[in-house]
PDB file of N, CA and C in Angstrom:
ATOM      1  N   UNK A   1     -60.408 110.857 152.262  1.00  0.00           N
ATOM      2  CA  UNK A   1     -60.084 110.113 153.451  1.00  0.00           C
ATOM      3  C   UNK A   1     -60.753 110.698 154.682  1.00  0.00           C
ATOM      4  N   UNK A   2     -60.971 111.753 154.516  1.00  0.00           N
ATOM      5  CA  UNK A   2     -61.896 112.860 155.922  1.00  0.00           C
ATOM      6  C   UNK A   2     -63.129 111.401 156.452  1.00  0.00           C
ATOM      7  N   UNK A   3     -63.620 111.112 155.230  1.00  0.00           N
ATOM      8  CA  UNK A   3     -64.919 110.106 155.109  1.00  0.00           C
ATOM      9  C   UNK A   3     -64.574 108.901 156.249  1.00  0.00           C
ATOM     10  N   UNK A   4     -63.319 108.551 156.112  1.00  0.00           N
ATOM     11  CA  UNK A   4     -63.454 107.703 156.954  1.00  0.00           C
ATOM     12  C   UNK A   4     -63.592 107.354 158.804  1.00  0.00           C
ATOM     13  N   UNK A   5     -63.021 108.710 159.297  1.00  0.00           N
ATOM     14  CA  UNK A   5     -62.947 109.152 160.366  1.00  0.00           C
ATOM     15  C   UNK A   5     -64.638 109.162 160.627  1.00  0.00           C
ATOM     16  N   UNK A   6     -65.846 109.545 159.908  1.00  0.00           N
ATOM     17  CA  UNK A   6     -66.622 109.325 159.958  1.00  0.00           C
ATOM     18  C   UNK A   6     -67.539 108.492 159.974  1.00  0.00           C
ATOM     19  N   UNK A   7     -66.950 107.529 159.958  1.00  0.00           N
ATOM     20  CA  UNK A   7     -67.911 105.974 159.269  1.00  0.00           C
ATOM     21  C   UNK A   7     -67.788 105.288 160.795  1.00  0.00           C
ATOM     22  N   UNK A   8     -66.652 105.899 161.622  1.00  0.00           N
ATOM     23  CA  UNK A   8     -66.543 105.001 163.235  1.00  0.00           C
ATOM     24  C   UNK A   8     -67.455 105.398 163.944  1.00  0.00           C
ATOM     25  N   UNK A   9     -67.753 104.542 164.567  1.00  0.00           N
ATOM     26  CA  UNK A   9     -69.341 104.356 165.346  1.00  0.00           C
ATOM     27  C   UNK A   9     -69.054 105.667 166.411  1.00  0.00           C
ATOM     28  N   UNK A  10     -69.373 106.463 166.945  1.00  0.00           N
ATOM     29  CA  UNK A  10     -69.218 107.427 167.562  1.00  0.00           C
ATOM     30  C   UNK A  10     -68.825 106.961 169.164  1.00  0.00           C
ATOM     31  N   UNK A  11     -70.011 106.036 169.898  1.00  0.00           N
ATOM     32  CA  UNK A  11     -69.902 105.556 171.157  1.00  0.00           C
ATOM     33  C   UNK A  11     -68.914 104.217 171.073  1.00  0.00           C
ATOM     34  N   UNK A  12     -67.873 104.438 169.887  1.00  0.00           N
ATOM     35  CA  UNK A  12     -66.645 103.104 170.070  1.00  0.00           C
ATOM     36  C   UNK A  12     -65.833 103.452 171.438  1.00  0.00           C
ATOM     37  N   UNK A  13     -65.616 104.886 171.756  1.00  0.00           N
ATOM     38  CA  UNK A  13     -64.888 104.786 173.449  1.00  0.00           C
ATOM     39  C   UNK A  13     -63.422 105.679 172.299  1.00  0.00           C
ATOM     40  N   UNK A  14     -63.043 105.233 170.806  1.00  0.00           N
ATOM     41  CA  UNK A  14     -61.982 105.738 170.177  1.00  0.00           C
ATOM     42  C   UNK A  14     -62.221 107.319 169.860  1.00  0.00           C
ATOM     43  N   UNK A  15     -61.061 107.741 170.364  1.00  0.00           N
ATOM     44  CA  UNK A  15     -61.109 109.385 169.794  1.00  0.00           C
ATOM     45  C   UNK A  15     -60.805 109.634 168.706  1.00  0.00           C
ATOM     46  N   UNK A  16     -61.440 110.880 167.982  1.00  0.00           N
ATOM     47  CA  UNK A  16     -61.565 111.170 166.643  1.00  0.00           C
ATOM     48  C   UNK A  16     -60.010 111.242 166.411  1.00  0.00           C
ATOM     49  N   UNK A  17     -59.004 111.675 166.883  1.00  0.00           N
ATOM     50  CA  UNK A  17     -57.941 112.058 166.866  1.00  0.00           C
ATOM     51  C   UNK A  17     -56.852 110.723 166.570  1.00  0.00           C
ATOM     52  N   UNK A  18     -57.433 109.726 167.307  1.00  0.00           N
ATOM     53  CA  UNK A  18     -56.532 108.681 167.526  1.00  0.00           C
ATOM     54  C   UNK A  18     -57.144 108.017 165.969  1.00  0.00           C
ATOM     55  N   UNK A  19     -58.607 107.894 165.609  1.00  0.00           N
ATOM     56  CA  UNK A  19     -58.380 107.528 164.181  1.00  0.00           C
ATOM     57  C   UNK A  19     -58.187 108.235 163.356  1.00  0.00           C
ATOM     58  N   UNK A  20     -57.813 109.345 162.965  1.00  0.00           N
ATOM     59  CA  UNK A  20     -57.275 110.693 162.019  1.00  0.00           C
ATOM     60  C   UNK A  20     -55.964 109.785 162.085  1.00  0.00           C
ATOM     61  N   UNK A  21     -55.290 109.628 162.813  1.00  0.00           N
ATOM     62  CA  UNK A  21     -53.905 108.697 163.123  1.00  0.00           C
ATOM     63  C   UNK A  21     -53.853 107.625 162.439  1.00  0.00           C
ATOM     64  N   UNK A  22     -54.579 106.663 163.107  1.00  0.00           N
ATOM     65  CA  UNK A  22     -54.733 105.617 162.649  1.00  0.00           C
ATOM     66  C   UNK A  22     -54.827 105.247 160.830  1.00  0.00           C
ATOM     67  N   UNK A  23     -55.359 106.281 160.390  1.00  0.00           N
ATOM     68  CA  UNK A  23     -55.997 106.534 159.394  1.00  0.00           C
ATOM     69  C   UNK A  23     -54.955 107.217 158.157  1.00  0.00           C
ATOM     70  N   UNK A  24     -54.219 108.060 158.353  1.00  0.00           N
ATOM     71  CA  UNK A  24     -52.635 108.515 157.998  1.00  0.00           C
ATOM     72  C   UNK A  24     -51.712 107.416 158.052  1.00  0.00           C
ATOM     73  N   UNK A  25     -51.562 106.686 159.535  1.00  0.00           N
ATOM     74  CA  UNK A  25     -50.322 106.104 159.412  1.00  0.00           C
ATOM     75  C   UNK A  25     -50.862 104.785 158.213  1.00  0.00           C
ATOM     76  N   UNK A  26     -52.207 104.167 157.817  1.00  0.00           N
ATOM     77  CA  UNK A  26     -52.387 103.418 156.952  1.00  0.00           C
ATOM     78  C   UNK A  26     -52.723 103.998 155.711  1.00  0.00           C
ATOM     79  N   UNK A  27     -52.228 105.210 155.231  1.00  0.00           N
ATOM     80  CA  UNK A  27     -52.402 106.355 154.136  1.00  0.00           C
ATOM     81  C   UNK A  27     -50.966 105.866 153.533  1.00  0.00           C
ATOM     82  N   UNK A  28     -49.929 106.080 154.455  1.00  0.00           N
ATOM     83  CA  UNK A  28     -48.776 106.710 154.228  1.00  0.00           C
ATOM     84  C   UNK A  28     -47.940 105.148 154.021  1.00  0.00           C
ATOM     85  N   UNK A  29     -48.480 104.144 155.152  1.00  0.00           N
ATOM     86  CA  UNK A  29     -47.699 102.850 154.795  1.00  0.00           C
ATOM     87  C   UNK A  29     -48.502 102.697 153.287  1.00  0.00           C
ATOM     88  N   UNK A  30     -49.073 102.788 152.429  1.00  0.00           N
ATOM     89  CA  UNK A  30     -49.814 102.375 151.545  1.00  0.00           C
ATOM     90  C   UNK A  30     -50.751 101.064 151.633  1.00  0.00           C
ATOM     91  N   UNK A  31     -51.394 100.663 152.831  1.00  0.00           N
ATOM     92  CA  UNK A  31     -52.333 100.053 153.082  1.00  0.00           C
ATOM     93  C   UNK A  31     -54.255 100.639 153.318  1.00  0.00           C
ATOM     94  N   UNK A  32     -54.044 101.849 152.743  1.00  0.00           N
ATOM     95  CA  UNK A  32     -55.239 102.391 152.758  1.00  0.00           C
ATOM     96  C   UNK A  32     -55.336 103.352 151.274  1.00  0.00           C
ATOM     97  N   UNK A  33     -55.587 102.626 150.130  1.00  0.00           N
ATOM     98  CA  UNK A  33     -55.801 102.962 148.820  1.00  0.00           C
ATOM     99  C   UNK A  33     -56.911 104.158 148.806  1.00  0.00           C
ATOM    100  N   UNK A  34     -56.480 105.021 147.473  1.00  0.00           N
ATOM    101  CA  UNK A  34     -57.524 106.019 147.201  1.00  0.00           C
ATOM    102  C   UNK A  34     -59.162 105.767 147.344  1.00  0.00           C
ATOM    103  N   UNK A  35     -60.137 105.948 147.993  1.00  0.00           N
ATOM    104  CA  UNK A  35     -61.524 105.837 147.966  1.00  0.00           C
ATOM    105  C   UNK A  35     -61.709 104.533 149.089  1.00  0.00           C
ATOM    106  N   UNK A  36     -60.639 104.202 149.278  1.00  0.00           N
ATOM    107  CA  UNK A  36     -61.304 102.929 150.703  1.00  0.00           C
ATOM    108  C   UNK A  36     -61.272 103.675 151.522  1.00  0.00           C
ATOM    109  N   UNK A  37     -61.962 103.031 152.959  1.00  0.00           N
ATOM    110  CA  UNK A  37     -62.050 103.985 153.973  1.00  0.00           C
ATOM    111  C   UNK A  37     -62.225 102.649 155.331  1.00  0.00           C
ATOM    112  N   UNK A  38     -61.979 103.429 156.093  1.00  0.00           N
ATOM    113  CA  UNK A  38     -62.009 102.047 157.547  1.00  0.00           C
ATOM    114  C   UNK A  38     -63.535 102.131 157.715  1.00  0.00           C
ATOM    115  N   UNK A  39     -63.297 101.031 158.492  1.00  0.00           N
ATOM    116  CA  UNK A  39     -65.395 100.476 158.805  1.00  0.00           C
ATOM    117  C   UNK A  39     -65.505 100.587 160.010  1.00  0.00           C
ATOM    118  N   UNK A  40     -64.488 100.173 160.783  1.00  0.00           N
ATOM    119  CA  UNK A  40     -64.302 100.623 162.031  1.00  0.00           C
ATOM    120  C   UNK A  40     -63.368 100.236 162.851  1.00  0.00           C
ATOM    121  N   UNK A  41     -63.584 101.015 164.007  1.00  0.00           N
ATOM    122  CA  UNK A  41     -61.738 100.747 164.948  1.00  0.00           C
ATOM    123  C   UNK A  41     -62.915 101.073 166.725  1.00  0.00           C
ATOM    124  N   UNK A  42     -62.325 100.000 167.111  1.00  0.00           N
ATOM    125  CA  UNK A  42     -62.900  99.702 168.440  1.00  0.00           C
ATOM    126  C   UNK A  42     -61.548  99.224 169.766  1.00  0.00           C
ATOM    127  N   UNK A  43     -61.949  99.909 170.714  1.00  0.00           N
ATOM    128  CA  UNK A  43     -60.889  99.916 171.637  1.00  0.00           C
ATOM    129  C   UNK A  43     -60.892  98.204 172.166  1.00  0.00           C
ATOM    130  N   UNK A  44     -59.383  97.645 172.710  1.00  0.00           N
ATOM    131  CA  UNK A  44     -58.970  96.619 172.958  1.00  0.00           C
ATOM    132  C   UNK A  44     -59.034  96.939 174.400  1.00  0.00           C
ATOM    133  N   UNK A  45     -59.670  95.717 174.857  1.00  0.00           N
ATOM    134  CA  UNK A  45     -59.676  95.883 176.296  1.00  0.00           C
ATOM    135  C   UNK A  45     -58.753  95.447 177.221  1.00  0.00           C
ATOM    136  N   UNK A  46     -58.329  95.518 177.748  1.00  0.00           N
ATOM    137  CA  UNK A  46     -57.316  95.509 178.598  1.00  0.00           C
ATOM    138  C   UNK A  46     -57.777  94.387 180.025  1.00  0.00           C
ATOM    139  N   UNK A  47     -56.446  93.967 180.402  1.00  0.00           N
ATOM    140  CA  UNK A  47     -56.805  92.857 181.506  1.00  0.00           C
ATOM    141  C   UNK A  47     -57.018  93.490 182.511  1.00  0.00           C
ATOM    142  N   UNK A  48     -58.078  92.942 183.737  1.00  0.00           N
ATOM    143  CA  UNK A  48     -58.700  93.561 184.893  1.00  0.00           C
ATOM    144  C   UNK A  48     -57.291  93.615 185.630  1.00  0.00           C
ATOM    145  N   UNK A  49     -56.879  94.541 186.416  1.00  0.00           N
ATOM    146  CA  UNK A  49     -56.197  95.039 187.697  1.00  0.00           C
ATOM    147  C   UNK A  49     -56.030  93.239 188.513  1.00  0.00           C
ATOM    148  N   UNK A  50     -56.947  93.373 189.003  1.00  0.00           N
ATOM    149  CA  UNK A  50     -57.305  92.074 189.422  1.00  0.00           C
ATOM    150  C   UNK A  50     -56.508  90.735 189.374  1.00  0.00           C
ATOM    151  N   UNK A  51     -56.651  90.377 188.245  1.00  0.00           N
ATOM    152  CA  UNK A  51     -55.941  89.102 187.020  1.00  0.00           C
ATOM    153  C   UNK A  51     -54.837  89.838 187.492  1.00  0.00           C
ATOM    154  N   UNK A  52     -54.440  90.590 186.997  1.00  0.00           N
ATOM    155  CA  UNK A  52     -53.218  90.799 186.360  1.00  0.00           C
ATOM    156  C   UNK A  52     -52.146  90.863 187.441  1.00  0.00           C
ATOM    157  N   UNK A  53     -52.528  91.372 188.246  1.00  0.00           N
ATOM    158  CA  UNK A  53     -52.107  90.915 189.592  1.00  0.00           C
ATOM    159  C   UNK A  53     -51.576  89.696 190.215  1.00  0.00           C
ATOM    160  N   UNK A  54     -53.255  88.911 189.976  1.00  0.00           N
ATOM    161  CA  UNK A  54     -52.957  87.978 190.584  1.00  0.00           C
ATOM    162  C   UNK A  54     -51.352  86.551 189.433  1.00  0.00           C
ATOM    163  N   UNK A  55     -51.948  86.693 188.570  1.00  0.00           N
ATOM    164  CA  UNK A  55     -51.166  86.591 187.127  1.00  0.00           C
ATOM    165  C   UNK A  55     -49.315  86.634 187.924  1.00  0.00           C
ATOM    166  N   UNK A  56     -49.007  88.050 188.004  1.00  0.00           N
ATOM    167  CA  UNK A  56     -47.845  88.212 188.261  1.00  0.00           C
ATOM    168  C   UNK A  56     -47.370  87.784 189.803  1.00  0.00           C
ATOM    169  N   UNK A  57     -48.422  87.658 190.752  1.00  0.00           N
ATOM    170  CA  UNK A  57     -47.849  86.848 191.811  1.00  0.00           C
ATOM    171  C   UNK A  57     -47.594  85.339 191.729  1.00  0.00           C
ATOM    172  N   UNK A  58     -48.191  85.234 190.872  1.00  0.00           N
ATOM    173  CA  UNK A  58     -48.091  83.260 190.414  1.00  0.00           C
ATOM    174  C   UNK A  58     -47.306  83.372 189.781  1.00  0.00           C
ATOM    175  N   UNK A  59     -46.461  83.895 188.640  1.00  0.00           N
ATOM    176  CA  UNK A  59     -45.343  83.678 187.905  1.00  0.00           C
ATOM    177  C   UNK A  59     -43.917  83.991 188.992  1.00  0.00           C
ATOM    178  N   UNK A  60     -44.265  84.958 189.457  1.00  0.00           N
ATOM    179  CA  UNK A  60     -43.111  85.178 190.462  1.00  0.00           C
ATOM    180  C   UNK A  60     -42.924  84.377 191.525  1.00  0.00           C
ATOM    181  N   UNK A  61     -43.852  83.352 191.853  1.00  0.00           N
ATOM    182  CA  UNK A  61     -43.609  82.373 192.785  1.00  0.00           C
ATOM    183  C   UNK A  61     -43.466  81.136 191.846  1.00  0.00           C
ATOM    184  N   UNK A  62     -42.794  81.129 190.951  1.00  0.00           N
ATOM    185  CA  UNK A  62     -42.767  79.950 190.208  1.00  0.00           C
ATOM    186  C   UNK A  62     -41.100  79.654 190.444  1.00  0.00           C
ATOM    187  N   UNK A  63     -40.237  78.536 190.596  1.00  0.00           N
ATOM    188  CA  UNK A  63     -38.956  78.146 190.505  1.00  0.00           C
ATOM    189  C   UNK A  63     -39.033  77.944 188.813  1.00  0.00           C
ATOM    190  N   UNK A  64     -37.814  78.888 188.672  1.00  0.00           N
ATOM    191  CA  UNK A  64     -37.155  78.546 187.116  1.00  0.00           C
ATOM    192  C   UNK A  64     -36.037  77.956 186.909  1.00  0.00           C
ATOM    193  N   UNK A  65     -35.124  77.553 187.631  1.00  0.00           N
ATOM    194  CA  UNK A  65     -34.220  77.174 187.651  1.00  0.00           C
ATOM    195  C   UNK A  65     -34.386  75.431 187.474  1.00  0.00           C
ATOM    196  N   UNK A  66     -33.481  74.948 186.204  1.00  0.00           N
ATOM    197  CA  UNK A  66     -33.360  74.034 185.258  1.00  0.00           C
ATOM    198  C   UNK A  66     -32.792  72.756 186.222  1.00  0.00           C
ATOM    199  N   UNK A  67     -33.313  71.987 186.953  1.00  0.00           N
ATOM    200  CA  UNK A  67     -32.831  70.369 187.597  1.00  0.00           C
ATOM    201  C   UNK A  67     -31.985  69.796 186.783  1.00  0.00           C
ATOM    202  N   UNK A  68     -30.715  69.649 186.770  1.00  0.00           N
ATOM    203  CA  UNK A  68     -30.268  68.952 185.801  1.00  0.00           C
ATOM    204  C   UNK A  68     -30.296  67.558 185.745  1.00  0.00           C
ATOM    205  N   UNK A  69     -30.869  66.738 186.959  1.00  0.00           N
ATOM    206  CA  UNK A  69     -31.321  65.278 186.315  1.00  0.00           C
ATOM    207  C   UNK A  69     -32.291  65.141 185.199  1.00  0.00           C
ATOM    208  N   UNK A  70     -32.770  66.018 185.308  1.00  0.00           N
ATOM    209  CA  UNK A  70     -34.186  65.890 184.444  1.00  0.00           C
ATOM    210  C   UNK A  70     -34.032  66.272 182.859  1.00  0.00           C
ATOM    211  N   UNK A  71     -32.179  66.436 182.406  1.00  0.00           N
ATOM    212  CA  UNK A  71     -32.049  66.309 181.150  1.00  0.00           C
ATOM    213  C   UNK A  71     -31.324  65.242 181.238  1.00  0.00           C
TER     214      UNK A  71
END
């Protein structure tokens, strides 16, 4: 299993550490069989500051409260 920690592209941005992890916890659930090995693990990017922002000022200016003519 060492092998597989090796096979990740080096400039993925993922630390060796976090797939040694990655790599155990799918050892131990039994989703990573004797002689397979991962192909690769690439970081998830995350929403800009920005968005996300703007995102939560639009939900928070939203009325939630249920009209009851309208059932």
């Amino acid at each position: 299993m060492g092998e597989s920690s090796e096979a990740v592209k080096i400039n993925s941005g993922v630390k060796m550490s976090t797939v040694a992890a990655i790599t155990a916890a799918l050892a131990v659930g039994g989703y990573l069989g004797e002689g397979q090995r991962i192909a690769g693990i690439r970081r998830k990017g995350g929403m800009s500051p920005w968005k996300k922002s703007g995102l939560v000022k639009h939900m928070l200016g939203r009325d939630l409260s249920i009209d009851p003519n309208s059932l």
